[in-house]
N, C-alpha and C. Protein backbone atom coordinates (compact mmCIF):
# COMPACT_ATOMS: atom_id res chain seq x y z
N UNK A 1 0.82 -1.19 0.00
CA UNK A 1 0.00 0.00 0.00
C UNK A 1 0.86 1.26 0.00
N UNK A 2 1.62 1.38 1.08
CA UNK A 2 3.06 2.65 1.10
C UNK A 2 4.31 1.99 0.51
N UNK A 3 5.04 2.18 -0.64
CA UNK A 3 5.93 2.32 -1.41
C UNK A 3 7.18 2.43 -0.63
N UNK A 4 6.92 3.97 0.21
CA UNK A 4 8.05 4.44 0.85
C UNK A 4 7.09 5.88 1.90
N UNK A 5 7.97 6.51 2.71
CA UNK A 5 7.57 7.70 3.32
C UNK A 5 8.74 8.30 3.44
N UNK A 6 8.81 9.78 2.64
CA UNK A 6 9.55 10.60 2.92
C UNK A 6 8.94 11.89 3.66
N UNK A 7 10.07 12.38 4.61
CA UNK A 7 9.60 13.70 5.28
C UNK A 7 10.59 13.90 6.53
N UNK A 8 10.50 14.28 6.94
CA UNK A 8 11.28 14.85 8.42
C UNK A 8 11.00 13.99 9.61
N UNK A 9 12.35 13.88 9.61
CA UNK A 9 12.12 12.86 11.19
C UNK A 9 12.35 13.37 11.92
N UNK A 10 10.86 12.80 12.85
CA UNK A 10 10.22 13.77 14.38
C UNK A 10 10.90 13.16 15.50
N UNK A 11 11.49 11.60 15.26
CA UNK A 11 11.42 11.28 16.47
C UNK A 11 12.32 9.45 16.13
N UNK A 12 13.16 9.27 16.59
CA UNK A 12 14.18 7.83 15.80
C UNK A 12 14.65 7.32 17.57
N UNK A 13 14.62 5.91 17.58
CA UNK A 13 15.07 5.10 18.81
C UNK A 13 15.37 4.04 17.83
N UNK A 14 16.39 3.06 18.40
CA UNK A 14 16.74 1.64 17.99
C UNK A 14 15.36 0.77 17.25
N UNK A 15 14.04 1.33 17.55
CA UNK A 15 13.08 0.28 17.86
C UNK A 15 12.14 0.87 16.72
N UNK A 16 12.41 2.25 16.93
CA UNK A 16 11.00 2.88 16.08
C UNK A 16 11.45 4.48 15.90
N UNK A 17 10.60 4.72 14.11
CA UNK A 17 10.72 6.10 14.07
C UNK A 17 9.51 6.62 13.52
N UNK A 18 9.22 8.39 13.89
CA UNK A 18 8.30 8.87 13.26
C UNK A 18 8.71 9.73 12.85
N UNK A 19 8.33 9.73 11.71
CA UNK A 19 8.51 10.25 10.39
C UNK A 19 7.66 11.46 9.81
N UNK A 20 7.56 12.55 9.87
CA UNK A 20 6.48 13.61 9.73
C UNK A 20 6.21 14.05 8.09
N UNK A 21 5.50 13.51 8.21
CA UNK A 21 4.92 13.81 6.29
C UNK A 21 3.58 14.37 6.05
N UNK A 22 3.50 15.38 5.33
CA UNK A 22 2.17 16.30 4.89
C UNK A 22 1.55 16.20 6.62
N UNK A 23 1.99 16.43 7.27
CA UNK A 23 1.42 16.97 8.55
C UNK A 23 1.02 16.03 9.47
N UNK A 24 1.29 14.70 8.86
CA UNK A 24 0.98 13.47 9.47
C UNK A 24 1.95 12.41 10.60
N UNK A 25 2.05 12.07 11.53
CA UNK A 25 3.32 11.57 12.22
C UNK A 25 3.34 9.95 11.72
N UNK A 26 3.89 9.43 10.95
CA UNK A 26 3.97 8.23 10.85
C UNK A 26 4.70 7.12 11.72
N UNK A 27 4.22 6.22 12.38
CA UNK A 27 5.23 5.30 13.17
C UNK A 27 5.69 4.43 12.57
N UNK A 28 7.14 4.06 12.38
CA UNK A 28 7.63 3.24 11.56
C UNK A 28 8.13 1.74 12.27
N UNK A 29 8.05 0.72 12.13
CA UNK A 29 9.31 0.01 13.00
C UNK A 29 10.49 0.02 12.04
N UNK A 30 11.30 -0.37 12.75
CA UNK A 30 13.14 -0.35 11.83
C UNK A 30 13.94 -1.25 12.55
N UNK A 31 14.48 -1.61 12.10
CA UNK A 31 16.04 -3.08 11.98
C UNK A 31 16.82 -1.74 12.76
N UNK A 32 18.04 -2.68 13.76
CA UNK A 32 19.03 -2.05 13.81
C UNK A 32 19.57 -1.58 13.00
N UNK A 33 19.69 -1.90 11.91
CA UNK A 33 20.75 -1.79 10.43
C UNK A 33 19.74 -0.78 10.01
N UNK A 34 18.53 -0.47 9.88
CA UNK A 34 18.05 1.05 9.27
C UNK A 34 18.25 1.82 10.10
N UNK A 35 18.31 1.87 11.55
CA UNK A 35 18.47 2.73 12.51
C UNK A 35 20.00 3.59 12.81
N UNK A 36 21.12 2.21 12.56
CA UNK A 36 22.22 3.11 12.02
C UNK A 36 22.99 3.26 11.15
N UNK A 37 22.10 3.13 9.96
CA UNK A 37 22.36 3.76 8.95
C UNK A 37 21.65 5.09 8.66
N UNK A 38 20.78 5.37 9.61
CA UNK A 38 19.71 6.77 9.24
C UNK A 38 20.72 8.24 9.32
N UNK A 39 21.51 7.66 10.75
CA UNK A 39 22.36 9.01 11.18
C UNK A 39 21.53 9.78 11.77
N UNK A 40 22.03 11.55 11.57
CA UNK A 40 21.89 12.49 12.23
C UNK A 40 20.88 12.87 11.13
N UNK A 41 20.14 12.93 10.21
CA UNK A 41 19.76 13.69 9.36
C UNK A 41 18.36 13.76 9.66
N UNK A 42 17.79 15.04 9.44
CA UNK A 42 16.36 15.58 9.44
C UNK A 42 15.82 15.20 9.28
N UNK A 43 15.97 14.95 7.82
CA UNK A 43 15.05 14.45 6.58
C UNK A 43 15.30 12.90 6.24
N UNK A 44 14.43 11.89 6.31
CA UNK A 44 14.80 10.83 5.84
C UNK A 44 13.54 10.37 4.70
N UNK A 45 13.64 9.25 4.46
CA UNK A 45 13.11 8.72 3.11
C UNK A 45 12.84 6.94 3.29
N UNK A 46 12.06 6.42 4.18
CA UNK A 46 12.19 4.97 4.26
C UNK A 46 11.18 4.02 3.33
N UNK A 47 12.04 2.72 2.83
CA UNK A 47 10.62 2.12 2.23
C UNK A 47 10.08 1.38 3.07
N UNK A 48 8.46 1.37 3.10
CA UNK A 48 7.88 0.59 4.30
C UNK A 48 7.06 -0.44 3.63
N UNK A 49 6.41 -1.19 5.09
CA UNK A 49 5.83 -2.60 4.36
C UNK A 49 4.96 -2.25 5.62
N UNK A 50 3.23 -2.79 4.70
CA UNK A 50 2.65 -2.60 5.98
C UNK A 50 2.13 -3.53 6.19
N UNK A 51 1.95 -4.02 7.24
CA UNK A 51 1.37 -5.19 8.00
C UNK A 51 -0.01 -5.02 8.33
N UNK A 52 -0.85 -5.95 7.99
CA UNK A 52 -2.29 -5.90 8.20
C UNK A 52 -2.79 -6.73 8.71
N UNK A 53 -3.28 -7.10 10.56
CA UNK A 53 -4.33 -7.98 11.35
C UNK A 53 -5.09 -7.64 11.90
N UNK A 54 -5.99 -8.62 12.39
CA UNK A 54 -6.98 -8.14 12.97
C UNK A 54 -7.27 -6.57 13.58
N UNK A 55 -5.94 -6.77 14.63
CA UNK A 55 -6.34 -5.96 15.63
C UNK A 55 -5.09 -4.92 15.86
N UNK A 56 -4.35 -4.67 14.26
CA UNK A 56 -3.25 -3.58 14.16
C UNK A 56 -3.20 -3.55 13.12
N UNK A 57 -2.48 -2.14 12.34
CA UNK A 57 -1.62 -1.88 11.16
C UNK A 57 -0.79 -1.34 11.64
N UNK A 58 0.65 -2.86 11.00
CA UNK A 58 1.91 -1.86 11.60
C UNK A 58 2.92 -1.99 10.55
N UNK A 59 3.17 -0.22 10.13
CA UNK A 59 4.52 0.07 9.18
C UNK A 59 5.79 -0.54 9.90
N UNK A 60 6.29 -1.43 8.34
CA UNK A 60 8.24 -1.40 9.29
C UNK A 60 8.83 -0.86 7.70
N UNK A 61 9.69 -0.34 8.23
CA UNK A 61 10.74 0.70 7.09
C UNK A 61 11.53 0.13 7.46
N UNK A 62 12.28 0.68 6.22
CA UNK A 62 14.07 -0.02 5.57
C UNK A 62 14.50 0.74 4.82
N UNK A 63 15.83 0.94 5.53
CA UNK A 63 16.81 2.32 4.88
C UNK A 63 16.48 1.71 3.51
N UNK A 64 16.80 1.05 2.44
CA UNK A 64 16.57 1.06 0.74
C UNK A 64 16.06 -0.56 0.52
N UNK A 65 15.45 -0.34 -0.26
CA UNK A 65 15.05 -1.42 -1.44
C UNK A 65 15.28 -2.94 -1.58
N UNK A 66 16.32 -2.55 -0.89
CA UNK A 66 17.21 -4.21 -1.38
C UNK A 66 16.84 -4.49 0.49
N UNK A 67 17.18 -4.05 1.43
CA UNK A 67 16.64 -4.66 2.66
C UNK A 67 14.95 -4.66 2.84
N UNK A 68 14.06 -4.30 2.44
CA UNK A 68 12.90 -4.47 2.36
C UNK A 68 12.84 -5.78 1.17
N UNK A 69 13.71 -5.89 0.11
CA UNK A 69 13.23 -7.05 -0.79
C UNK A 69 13.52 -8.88 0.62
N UNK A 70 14.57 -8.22 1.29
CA UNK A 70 15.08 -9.36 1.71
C UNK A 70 14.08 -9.48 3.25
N UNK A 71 13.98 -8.86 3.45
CA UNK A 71 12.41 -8.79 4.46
C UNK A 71 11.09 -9.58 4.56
N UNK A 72 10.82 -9.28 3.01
CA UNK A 72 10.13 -9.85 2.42
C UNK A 72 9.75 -11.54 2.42
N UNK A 73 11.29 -11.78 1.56
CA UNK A 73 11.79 -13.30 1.35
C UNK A 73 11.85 -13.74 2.85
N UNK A 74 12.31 -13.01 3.58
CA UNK A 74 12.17 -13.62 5.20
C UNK A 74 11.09 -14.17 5.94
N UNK A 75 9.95 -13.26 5.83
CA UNK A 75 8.83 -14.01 5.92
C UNK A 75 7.48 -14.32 5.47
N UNK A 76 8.09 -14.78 4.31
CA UNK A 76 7.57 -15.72 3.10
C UNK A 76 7.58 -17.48 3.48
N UNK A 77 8.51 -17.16 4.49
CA UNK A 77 8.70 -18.78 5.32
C UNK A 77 7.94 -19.29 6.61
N UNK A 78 7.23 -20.04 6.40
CA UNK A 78 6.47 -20.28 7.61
C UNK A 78 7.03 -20.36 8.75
N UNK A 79 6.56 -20.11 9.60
CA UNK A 79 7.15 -19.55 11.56
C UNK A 79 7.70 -18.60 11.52
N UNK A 80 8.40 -17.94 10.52
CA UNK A 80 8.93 -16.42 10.26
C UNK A 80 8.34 -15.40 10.37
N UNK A 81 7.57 -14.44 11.57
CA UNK A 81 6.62 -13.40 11.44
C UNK A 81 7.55 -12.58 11.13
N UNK A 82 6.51 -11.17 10.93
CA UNK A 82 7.23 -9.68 10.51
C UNK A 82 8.19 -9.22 11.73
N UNK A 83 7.97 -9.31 13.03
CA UNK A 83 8.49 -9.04 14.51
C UNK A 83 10.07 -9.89 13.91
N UNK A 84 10.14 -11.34 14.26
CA UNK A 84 11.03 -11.84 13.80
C UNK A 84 11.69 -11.87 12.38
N UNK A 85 11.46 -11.48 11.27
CA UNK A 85 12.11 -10.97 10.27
C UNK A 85 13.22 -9.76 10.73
N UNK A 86 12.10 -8.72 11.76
CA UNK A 86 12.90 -7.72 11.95
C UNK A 86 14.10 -7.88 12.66
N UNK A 87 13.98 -8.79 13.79
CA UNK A 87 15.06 -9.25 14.48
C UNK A 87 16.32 -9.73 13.91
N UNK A 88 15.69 -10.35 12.90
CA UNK A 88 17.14 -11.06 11.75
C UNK A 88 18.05 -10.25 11.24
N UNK A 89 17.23 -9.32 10.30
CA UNK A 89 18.06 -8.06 10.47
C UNK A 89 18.50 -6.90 11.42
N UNK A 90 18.03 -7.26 12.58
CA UNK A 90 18.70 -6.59 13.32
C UNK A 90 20.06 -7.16 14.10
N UNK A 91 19.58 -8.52 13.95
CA UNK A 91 21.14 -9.20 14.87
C UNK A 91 22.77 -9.15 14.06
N UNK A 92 22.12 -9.29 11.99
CA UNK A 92 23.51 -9.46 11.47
C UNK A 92 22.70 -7.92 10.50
N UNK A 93 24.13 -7.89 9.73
CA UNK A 93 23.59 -7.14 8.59
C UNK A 93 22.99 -7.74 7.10
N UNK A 94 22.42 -7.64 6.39
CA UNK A 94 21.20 -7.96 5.53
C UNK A 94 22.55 -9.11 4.10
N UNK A 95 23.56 -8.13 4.32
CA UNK A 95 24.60 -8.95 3.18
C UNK A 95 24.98 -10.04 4.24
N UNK A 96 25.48 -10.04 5.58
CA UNK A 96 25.45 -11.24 5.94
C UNK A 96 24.42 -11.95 6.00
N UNK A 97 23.32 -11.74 6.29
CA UNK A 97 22.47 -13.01 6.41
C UNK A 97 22.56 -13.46 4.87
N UNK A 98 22.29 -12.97 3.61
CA UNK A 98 22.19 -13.49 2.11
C UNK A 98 23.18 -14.42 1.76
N UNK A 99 24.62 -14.03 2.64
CA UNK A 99 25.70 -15.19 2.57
C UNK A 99 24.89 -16.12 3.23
N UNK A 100 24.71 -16.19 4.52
CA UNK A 100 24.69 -17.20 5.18
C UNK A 100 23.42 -18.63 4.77
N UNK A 101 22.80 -17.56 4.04
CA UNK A 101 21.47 -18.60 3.59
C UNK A 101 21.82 -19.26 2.46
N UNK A 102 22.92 -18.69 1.39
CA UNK A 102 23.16 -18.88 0.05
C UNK A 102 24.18 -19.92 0.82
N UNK A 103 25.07 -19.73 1.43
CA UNK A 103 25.97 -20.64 2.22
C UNK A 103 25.81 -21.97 2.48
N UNK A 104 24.76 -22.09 2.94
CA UNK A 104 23.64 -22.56 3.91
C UNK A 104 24.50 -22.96 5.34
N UNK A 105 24.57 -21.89 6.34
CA UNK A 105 25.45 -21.86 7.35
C UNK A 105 24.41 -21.70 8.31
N UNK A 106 24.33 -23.16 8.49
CA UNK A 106 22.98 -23.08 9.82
C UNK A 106 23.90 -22.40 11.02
N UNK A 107 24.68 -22.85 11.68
CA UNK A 107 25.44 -22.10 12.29
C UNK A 107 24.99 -20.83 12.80
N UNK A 108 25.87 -19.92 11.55
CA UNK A 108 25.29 -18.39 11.77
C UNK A 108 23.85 -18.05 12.01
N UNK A 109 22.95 -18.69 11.71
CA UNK A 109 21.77 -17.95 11.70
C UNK A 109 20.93 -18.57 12.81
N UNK A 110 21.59 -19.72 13.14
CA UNK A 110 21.22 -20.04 14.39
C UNK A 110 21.20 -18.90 15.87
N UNK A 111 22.56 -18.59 15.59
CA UNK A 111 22.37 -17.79 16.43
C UNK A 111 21.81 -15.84 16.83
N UNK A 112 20.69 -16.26 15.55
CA UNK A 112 19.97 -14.96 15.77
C UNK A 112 18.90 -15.45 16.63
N UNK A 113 18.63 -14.27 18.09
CA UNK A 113 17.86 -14.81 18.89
C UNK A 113 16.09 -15.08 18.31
N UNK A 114 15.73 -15.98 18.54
CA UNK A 114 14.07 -16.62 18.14
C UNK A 114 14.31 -18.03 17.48
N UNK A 115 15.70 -17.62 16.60
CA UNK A 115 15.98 -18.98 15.71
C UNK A 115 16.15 -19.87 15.96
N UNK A 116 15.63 -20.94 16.17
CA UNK A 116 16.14 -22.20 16.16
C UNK A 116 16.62 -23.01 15.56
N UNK A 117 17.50 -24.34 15.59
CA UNK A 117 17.86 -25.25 14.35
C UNK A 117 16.73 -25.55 13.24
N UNK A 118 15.69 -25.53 13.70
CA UNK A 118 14.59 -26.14 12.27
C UNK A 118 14.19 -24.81 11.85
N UNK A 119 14.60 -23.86 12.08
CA UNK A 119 13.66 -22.43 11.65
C UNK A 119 15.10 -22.35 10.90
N UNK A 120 15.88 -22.25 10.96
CA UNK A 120 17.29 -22.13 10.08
C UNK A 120 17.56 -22.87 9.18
N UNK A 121 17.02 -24.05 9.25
CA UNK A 121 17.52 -24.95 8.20
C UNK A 121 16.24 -24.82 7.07
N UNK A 122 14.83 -23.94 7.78
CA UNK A 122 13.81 -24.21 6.57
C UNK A 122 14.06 -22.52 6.01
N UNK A 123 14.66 -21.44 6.64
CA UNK A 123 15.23 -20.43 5.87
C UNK A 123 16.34 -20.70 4.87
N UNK A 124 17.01 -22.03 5.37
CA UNK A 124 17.81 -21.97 4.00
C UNK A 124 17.16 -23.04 2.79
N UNK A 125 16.52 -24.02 3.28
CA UNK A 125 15.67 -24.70 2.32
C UNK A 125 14.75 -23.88 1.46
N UNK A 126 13.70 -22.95 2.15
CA UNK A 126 13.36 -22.47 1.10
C UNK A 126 13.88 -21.17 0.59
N UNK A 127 14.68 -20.55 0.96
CA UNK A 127 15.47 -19.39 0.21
C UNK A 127 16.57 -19.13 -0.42
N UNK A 128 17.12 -20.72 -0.25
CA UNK A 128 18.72 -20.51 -0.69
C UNK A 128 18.76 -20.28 -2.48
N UNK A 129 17.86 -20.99 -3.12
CA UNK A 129 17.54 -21.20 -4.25
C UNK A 129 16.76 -19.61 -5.13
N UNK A 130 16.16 -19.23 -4.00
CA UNK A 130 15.66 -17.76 -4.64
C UNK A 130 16.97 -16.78 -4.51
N UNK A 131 17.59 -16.35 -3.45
CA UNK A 131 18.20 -15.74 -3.77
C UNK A 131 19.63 -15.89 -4.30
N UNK A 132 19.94 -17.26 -4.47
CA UNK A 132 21.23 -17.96 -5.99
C UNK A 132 20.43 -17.22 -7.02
N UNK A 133 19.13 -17.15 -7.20
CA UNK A 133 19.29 -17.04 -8.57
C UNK A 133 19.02 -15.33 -8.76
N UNK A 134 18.85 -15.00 -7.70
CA UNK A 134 18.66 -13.31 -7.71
C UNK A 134 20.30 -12.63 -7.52
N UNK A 135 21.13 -13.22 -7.31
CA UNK A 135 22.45 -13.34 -7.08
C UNK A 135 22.85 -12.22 -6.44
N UNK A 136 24.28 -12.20 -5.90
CA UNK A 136 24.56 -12.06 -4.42
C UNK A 136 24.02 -10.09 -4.58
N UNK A 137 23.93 -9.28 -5.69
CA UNK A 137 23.80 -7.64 -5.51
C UNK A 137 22.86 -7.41 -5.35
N UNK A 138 22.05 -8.40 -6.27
CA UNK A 138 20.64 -8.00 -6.48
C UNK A 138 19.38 -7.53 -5.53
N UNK A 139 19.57 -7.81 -4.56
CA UNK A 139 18.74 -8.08 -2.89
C UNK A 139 19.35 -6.57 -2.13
N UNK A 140 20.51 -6.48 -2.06
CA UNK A 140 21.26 -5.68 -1.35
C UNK A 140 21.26 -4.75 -2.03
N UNK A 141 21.86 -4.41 -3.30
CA UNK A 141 21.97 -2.67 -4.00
C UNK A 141 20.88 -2.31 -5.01
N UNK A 142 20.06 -1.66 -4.90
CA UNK A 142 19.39 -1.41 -6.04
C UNK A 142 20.10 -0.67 -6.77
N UNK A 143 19.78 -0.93 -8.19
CA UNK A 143 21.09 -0.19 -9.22
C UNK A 143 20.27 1.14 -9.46
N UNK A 144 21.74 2.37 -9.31
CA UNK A 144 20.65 3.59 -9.65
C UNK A 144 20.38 3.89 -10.79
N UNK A 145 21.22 3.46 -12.00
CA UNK A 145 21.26 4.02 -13.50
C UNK A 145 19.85 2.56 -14.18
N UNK A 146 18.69 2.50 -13.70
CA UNK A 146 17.63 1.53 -14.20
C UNK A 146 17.85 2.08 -15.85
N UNK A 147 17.47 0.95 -16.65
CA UNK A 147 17.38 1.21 -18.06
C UNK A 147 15.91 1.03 -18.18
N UNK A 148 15.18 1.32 -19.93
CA UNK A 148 14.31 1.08 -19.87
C UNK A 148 14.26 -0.45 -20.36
N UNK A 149 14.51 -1.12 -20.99
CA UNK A 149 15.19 -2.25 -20.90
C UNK A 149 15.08 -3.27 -19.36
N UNK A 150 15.65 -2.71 -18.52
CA UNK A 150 15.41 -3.00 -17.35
C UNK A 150 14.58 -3.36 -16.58
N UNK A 151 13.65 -2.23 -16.36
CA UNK A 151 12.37 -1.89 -16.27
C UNK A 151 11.24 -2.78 -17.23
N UNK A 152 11.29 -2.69 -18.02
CA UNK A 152 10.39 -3.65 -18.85
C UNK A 152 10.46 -5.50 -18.63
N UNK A 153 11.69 -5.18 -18.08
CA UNK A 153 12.15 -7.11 -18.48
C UNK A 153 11.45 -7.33 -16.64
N UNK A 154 11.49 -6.24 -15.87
CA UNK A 154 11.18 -6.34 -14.55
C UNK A 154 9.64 -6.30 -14.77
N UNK A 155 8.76 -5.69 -14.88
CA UNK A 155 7.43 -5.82 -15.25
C UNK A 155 6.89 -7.15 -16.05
N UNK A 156 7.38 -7.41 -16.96
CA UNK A 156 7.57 -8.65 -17.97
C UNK A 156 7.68 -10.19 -17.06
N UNK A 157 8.40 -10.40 -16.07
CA UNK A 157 8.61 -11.24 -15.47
C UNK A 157 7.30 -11.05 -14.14
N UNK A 158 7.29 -9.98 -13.57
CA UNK A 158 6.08 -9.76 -13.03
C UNK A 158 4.75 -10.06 -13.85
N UNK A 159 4.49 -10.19 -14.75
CA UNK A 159 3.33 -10.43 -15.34
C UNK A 159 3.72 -12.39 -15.96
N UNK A 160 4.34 -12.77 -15.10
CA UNK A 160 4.42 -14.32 -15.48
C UNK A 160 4.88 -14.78 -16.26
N UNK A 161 5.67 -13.77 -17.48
CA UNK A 161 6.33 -14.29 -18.49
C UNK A 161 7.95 -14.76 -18.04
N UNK A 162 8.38 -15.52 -18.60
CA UNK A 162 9.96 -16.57 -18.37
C UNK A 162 10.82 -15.17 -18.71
N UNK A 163 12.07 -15.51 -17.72
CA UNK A 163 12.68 -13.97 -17.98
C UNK A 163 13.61 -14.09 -19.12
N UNK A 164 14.27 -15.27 -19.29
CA UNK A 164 15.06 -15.40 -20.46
C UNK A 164 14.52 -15.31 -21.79
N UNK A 165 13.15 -15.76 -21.73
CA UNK A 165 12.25 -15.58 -23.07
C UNK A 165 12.03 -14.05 -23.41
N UNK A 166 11.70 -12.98 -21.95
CA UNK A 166 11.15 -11.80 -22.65
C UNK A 166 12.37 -11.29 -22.43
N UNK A 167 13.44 -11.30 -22.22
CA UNK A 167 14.89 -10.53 -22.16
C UNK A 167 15.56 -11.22 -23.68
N UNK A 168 15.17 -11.66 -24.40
CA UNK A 168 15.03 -11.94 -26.32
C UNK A 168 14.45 -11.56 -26.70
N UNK A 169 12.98 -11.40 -26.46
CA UNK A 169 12.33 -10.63 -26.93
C UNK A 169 12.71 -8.81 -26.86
N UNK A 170 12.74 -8.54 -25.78
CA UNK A 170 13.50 -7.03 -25.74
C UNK A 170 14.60 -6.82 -26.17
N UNK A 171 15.73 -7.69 -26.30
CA UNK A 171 16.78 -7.19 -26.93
C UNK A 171 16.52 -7.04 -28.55
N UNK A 172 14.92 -7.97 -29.30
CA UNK A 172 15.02 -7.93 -30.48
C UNK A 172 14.27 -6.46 -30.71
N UNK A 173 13.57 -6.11 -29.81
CA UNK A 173 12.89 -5.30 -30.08
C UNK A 173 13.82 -4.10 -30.20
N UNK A 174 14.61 -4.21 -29.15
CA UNK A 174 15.73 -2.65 -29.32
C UNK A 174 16.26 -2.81 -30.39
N UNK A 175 17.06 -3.71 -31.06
CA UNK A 175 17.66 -3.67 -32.33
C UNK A 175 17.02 -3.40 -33.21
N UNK A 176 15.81 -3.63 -33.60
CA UNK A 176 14.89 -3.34 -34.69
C UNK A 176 14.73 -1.59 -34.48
N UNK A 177 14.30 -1.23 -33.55
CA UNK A 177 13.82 0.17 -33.03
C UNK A 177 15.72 0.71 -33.09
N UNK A 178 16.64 0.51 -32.49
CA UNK A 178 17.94 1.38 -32.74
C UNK A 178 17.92 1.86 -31.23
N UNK A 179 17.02 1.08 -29.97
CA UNK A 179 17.21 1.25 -29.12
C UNK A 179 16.59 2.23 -28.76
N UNK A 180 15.76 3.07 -29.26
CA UNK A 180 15.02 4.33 -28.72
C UNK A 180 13.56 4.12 -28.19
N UNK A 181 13.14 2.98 -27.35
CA UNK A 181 11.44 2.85 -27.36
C UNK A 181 11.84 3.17 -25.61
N UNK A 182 10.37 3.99 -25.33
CA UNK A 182 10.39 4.32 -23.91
C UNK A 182 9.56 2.36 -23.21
N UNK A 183 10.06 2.38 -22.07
CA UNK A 183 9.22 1.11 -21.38
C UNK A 183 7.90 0.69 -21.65
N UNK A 184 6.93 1.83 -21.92
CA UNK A 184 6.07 1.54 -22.26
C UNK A 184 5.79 0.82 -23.43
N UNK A 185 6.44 1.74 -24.92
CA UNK A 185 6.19 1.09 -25.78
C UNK A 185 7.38 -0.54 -26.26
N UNK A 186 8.04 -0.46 -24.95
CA UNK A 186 8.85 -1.78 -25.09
C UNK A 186 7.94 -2.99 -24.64
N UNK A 187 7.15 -2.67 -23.75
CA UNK A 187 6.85 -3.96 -23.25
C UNK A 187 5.26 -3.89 -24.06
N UNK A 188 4.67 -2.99 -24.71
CA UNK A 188 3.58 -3.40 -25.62
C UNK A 188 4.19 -4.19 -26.73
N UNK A 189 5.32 -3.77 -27.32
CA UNK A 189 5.64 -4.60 -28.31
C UNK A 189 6.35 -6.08 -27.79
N UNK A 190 6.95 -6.20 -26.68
CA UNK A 190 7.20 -7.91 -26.29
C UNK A 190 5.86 -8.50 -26.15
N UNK A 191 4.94 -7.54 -25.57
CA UNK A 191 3.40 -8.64 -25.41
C UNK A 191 3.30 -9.02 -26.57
N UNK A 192 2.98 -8.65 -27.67
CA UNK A 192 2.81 -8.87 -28.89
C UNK A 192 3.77 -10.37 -30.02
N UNK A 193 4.99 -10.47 -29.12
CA UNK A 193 5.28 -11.41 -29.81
C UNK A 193 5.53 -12.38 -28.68
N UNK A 194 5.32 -12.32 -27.19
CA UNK A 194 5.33 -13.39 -26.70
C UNK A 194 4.61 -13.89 -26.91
């Protein structure tokens, strides 16, 4: 539902921040690792994920992109709530845990507190394989120079198509075109010949 919230920060602890936007105080939760990485600054910019039960809605933010993707994948795994996702990243940093799962170093991740041996070994069972193939940057840096190219082959795969199939299809399409089609008209013309 929220993307991200930018605005002035009213108010930052280890645990939680609020965030003041169009006049509104937002409560965020945050990872150790967004908390010091925020710093001293006024103004911040977090992407959030919101959580929806019964009997709460609760925002958690993440300094960028790539720790909210891996958030995500965290608890996508059964016994993994949002509370404990957050913890994960709060005990290591977000590139260590992606080693450790790609690793598969029950070990390390054992000893993030909640984890146990079978909660570690089914984070690396079912994630080791998603993020091999999202490979080791992809999760962690979002790239800032996006192409449209990029962008299209990312939508393209979001809409269920095989990524190697429509990443041929777009490269034929740029060569024909000389490389000048905006995203839009890139991915009308891959629909068309997938």
């Amino acid at each position: 539902m929220y993307a991200y919230i930018d605005g002035k920060l009213a108010f930052k602890s280890p645990a939680y921040v609020v965030i003041d936007a169009g006049g509104v105080g937002y409560h965020i939760n945050i990872s150790l690792n967004t908390y010091s990485q925020l710093g001293d600054s006024e103004k911040c910019k977090l992407f959030t994920w919101l959580h929806v039960k019964e009997d709460a809605h609760t925002l958690y933010g993440f300094i960028d992109e790539g720790e909210r993707r891996l958030f995500l994948h965290l608890i996508s795994v059964s016994g993994i709530g949002a509370n404990t996702g957050r913890m994960i990243l709060s005990s290591i940093t977000p590139q260590e845990i992606q080693a450790a799962i790609i690793g598969g170093n029950v070990a390390q991740i054992q000893r993030i507190k909640g984890i146990g041996p079978k909660s570690a070994q089914r984070l690396i069972l079912e994630l080791q394989d998603k993020l091999k193939k999202d490979g080791p940057d992809t999760l962690i840096a979002m790239p800032s120079n996006v192409t449209a190219k990029d962008e299209a082959l990312s939508a393209l795969v979001m809409l269920g198509f095989a990524r190697n199939a429509a990443e041929k299809v777009l490269d034929q399409e740029l060569n024909r075109n000389g490389g000048t089609l905006t995203v839009e008209q890139l991915i009308k013309s891959a629909l068309k010949s997938l």
